[in-house]
ModelCIF file with pLDDT and N, C-alpha, C, O atoms, coordinates in Angstrom:
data_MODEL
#
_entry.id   MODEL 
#
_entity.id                         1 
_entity.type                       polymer 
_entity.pdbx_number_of_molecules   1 
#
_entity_poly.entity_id                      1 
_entity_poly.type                           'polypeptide(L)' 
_entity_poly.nstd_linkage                   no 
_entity_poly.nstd_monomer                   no 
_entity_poly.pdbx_seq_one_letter_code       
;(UNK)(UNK)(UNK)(UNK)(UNK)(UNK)(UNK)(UNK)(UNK)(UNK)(UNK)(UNK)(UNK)(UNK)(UNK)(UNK)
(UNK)(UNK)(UNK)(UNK)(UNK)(UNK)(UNK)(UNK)(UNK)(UNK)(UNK)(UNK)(UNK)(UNK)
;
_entity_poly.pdbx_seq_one_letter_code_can   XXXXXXXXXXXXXXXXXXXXXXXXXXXXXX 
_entity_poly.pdbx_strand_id                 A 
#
loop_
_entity_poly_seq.entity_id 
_entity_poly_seq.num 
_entity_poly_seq.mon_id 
_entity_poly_seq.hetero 
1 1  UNK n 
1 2  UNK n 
1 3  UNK n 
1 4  UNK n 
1 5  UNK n 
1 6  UNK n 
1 7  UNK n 
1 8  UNK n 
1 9  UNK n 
1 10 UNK n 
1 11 UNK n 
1 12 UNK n 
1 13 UNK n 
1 14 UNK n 
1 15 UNK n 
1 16 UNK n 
1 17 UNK n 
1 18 UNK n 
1 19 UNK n 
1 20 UNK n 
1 21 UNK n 
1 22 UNK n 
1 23 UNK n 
1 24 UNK n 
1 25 UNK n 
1 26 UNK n 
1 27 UNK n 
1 28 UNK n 
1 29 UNK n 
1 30 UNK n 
#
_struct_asym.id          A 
_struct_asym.entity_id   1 
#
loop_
_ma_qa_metric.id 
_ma_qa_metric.mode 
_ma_qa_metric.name 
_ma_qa_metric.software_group_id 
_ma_qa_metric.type 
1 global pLDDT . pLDDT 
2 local  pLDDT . pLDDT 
#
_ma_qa_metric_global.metric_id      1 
_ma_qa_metric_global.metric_value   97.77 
_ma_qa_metric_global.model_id       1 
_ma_qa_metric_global.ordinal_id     1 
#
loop_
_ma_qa_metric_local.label_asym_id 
_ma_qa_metric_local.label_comp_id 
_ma_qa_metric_local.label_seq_id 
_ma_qa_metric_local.metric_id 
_ma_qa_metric_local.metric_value 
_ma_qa_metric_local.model_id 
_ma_qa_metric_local.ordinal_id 
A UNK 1  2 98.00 1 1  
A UNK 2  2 98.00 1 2  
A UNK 3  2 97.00 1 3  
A UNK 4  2 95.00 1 4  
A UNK 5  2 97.00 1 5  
A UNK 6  2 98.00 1 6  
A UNK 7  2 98.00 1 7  
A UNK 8  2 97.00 1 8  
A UNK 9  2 98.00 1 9  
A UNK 10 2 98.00 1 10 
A UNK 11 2 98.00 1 11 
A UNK 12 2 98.00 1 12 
A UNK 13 2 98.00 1 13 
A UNK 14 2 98.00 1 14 
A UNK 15 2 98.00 1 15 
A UNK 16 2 98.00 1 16 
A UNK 17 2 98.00 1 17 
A UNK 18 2 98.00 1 18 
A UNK 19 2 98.00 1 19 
A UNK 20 2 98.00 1 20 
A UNK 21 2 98.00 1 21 
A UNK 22 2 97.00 1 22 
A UNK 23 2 98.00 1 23 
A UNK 24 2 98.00 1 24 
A UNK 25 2 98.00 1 25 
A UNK 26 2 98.00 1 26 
A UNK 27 2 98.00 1 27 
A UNK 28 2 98.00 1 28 
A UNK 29 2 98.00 1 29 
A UNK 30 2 98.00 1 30 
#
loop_
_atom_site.group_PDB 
_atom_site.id 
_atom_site.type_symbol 
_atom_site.label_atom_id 
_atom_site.label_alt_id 
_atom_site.label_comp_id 
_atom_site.label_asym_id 
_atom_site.label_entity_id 
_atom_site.label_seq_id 
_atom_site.pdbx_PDB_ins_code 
_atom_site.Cartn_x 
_atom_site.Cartn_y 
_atom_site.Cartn_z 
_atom_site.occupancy 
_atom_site.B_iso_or_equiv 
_atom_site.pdbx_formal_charge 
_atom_site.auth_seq_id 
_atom_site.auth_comp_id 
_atom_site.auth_asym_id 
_atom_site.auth_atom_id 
_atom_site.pdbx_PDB_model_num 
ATOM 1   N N  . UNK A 1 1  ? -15.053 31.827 219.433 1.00 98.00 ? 1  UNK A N  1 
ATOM 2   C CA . UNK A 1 1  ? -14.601 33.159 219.822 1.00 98.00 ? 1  UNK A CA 1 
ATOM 3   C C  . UNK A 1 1  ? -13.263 33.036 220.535 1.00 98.00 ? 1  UNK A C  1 
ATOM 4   O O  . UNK A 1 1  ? -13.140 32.196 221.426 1.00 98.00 ? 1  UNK A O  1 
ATOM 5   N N  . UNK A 1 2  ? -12.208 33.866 220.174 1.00 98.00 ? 2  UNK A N  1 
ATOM 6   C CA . UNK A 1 2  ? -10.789 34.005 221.021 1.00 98.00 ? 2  UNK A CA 1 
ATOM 7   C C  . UNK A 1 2  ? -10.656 34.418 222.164 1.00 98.00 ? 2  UNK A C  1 
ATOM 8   O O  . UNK A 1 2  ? -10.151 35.496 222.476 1.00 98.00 ? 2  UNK A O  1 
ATOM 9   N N  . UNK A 1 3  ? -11.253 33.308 223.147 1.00 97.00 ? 3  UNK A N  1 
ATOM 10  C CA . UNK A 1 3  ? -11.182 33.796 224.470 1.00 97.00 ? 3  UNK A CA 1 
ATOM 11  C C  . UNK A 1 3  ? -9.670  34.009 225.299 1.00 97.00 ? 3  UNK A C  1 
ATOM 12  O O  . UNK A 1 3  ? -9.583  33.491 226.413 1.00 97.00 ? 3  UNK A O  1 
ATOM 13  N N  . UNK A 1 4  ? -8.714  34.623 224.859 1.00 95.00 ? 4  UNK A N  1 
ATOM 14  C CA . UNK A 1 4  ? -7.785  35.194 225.756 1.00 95.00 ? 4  UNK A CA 1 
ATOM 15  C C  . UNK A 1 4  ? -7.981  35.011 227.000 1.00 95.00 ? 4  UNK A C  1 
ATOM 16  O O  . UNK A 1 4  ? -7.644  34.194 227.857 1.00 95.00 ? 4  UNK A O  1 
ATOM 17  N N  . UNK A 1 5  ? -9.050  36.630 226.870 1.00 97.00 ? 5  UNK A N  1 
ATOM 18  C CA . UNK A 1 5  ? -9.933  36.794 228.445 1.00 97.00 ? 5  UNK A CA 1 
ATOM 19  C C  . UNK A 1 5  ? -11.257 36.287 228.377 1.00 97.00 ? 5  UNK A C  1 
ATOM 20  O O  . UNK A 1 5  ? -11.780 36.203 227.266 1.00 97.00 ? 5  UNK A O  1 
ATOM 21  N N  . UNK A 1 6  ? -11.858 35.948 229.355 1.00 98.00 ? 6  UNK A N  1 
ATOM 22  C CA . UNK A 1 6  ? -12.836 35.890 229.723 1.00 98.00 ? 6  UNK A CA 1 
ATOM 23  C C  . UNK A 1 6  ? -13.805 37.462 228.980 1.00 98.00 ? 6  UNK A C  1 
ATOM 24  O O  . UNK A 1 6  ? -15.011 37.372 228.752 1.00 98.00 ? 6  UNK A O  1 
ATOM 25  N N  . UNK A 1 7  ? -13.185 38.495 228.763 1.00 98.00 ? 7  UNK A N  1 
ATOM 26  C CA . UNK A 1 7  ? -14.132 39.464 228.432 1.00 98.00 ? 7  UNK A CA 1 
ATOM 27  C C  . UNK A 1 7  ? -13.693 39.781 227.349 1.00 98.00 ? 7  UNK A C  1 
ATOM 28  O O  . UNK A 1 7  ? -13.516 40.941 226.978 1.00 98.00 ? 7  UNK A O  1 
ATOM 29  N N  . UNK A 1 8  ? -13.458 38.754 226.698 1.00 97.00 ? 8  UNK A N  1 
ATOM 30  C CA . UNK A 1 8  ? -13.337 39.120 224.810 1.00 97.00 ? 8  UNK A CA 1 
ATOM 31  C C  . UNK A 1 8  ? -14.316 38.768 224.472 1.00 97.00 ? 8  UNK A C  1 
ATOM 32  O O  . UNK A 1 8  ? -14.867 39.349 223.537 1.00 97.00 ? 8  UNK A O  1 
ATOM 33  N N  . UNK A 1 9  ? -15.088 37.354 225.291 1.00 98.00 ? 9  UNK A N  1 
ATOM 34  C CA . UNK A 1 9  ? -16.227 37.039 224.827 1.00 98.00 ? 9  UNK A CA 1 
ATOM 35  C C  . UNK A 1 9  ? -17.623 37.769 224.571 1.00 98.00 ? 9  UNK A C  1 
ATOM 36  O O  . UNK A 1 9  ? -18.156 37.772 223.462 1.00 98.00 ? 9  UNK A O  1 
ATOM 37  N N  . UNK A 1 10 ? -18.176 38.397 225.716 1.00 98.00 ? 10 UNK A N  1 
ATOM 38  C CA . UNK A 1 10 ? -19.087 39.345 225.316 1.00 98.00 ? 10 UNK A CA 1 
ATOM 39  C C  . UNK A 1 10 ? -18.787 40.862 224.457 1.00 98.00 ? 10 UNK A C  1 
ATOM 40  O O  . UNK A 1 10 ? -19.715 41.593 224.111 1.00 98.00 ? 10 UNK A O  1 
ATOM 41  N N  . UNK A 1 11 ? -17.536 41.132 224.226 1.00 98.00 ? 11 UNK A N  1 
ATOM 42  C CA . UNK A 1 11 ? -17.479 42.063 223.549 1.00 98.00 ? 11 UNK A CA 1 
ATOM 43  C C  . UNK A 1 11 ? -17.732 41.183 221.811 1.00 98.00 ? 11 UNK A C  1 
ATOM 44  O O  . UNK A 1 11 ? -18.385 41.638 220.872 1.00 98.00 ? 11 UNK A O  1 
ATOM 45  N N  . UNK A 1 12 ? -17.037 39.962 221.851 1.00 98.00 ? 12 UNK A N  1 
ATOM 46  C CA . UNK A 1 12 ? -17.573 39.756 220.418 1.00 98.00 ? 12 UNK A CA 1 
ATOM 47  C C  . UNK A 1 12 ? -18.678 39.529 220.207 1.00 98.00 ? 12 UNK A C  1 
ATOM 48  O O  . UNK A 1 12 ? -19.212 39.575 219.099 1.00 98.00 ? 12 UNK A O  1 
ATOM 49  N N  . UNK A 1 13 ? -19.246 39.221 221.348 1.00 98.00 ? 13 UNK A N  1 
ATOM 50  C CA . UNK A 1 13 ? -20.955 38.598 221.160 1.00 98.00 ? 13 UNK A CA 1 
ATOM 51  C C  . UNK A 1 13 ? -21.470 39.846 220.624 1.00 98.00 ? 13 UNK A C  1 
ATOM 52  O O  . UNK A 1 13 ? -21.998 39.773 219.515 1.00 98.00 ? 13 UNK A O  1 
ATOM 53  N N  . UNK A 1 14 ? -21.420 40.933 221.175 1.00 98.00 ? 14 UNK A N  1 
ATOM 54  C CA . UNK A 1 14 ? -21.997 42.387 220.695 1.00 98.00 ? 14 UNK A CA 1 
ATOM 55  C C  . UNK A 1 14 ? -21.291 43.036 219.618 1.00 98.00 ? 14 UNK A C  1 
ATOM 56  O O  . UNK A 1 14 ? -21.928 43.939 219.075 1.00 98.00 ? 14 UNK A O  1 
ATOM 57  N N  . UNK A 1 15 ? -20.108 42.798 219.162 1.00 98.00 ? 15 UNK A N  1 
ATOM 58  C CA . UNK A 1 15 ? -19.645 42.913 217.895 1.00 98.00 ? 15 UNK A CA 1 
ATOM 59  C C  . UNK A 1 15 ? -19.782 42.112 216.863 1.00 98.00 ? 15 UNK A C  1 
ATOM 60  O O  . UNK A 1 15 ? -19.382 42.503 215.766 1.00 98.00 ? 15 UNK A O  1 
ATOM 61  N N  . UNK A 1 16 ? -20.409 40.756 217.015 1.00 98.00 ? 16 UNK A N  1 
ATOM 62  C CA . UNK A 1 16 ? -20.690 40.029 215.770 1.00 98.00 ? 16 UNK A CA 1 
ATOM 63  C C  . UNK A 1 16 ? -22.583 40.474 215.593 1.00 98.00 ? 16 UNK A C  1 
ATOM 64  O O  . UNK A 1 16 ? -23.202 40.389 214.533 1.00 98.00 ? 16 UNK A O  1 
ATOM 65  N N  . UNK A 1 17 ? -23.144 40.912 216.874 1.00 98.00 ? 17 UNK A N  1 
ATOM 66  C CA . UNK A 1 17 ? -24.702 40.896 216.660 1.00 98.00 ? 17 UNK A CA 1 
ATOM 67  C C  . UNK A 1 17 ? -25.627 40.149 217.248 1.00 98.00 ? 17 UNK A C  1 
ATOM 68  O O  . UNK A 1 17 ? -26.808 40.447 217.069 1.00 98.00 ? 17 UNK A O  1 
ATOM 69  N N  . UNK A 1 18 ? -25.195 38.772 218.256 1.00 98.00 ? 18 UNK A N  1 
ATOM 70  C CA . UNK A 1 18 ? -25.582 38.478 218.561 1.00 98.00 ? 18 UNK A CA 1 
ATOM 71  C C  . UNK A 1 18 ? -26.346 38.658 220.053 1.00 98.00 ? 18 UNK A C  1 
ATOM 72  O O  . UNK A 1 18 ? -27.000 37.872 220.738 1.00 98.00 ? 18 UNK A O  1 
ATOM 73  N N  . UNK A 1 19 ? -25.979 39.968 220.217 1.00 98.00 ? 19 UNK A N  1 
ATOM 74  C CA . UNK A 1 19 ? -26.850 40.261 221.444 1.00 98.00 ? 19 UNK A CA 1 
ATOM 75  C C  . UNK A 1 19 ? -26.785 42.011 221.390 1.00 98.00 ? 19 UNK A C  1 
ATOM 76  O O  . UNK A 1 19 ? -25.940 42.273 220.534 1.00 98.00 ? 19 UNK A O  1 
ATOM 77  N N  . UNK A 1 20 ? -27.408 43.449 222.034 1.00 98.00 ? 20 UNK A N  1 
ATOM 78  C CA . UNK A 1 20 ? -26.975 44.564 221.842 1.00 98.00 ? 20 UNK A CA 1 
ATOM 79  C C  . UNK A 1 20 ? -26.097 45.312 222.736 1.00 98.00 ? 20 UNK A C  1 
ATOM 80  O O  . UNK A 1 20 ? -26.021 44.871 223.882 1.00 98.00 ? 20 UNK A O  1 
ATOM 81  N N  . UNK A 1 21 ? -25.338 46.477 222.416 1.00 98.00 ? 21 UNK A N  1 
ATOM 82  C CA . UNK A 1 21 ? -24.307 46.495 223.221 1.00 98.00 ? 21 UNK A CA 1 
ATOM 83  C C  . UNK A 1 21 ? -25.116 46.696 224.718 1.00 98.00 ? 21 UNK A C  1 
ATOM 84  O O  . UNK A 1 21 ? -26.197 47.113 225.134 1.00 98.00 ? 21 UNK A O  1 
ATOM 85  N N  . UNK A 1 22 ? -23.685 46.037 225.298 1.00 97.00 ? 22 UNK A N  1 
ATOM 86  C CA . UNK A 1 22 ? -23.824 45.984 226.795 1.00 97.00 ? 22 UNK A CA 1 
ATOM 87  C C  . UNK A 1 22 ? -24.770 44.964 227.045 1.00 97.00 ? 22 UNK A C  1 
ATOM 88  O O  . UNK A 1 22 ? -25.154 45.068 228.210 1.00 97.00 ? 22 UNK A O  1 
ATOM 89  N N  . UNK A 1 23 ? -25.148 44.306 226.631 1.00 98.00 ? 23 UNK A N  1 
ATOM 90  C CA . UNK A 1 23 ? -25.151 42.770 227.142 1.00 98.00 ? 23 UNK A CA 1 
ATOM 91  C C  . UNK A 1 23 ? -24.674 41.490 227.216 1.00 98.00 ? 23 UNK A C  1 
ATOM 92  O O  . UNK A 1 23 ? -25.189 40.503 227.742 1.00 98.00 ? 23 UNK A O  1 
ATOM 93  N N  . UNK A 1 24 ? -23.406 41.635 226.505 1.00 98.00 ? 24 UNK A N  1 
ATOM 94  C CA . UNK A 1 24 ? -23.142 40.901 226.541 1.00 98.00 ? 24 UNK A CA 1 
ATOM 95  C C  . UNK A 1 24 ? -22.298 39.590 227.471 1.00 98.00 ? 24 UNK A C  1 
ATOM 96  O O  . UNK A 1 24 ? -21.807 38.501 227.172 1.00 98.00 ? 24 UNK A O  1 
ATOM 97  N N  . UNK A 1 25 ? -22.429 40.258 228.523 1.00 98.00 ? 25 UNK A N  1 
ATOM 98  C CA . UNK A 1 25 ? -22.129 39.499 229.479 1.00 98.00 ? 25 UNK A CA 1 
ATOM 99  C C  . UNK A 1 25 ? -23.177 38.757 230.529 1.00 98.00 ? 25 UNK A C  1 
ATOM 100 O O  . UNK A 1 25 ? -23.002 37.833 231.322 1.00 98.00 ? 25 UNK A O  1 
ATOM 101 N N  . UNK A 1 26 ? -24.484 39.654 230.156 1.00 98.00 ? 26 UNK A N  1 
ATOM 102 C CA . UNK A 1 26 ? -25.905 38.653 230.381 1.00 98.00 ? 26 UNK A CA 1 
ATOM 103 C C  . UNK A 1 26 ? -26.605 37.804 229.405 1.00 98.00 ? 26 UNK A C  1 
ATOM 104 O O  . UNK A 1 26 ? -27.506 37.076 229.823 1.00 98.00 ? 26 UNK A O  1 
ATOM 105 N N  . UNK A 1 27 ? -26.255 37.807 227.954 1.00 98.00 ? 27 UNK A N  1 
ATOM 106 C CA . UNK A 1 27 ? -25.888 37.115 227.358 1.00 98.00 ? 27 UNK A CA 1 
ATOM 107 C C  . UNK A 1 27 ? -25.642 35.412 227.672 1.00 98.00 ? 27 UNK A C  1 
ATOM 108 O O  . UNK A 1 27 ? -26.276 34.361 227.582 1.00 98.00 ? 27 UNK A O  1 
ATOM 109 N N  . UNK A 1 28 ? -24.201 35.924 228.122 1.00 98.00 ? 28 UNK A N  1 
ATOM 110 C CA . UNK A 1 28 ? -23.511 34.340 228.367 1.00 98.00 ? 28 UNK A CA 1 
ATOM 111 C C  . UNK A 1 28 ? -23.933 33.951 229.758 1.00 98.00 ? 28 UNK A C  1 
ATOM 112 O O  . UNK A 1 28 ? -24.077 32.774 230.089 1.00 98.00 ? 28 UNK A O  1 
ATOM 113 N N  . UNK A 1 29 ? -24.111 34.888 230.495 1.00 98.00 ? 29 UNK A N  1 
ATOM 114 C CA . UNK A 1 29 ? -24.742 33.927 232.066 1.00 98.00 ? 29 UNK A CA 1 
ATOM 115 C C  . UNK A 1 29 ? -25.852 33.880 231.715 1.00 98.00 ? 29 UNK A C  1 
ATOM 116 O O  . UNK A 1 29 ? -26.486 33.862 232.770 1.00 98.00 ? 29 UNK A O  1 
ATOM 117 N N  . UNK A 1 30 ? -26.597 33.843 230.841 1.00 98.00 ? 30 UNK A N  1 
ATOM 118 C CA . UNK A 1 30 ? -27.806 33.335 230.477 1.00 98.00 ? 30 UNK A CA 1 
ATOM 119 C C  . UNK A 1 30 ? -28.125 31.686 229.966 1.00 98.00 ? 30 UNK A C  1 
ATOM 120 O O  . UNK A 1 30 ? -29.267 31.345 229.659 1.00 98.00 ? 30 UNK A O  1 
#
């Protein structure tokens, strides 16, 4: 994933599917 920012990451996590929106930042501190 093109981490630029730090918060590109959970937006792609929830744009590729791998988690639903708005988690994706509990997600990765998971």
């Amino acid at each position: 994933i093109y981490d630029a920012f730090t918060l590109n990451v959970p937006i792609d996590l929830e744009g590729a599917g791998f988690c639903k929106v708005g988690e994706g930042g509990a997600f990765a501190a998971d």
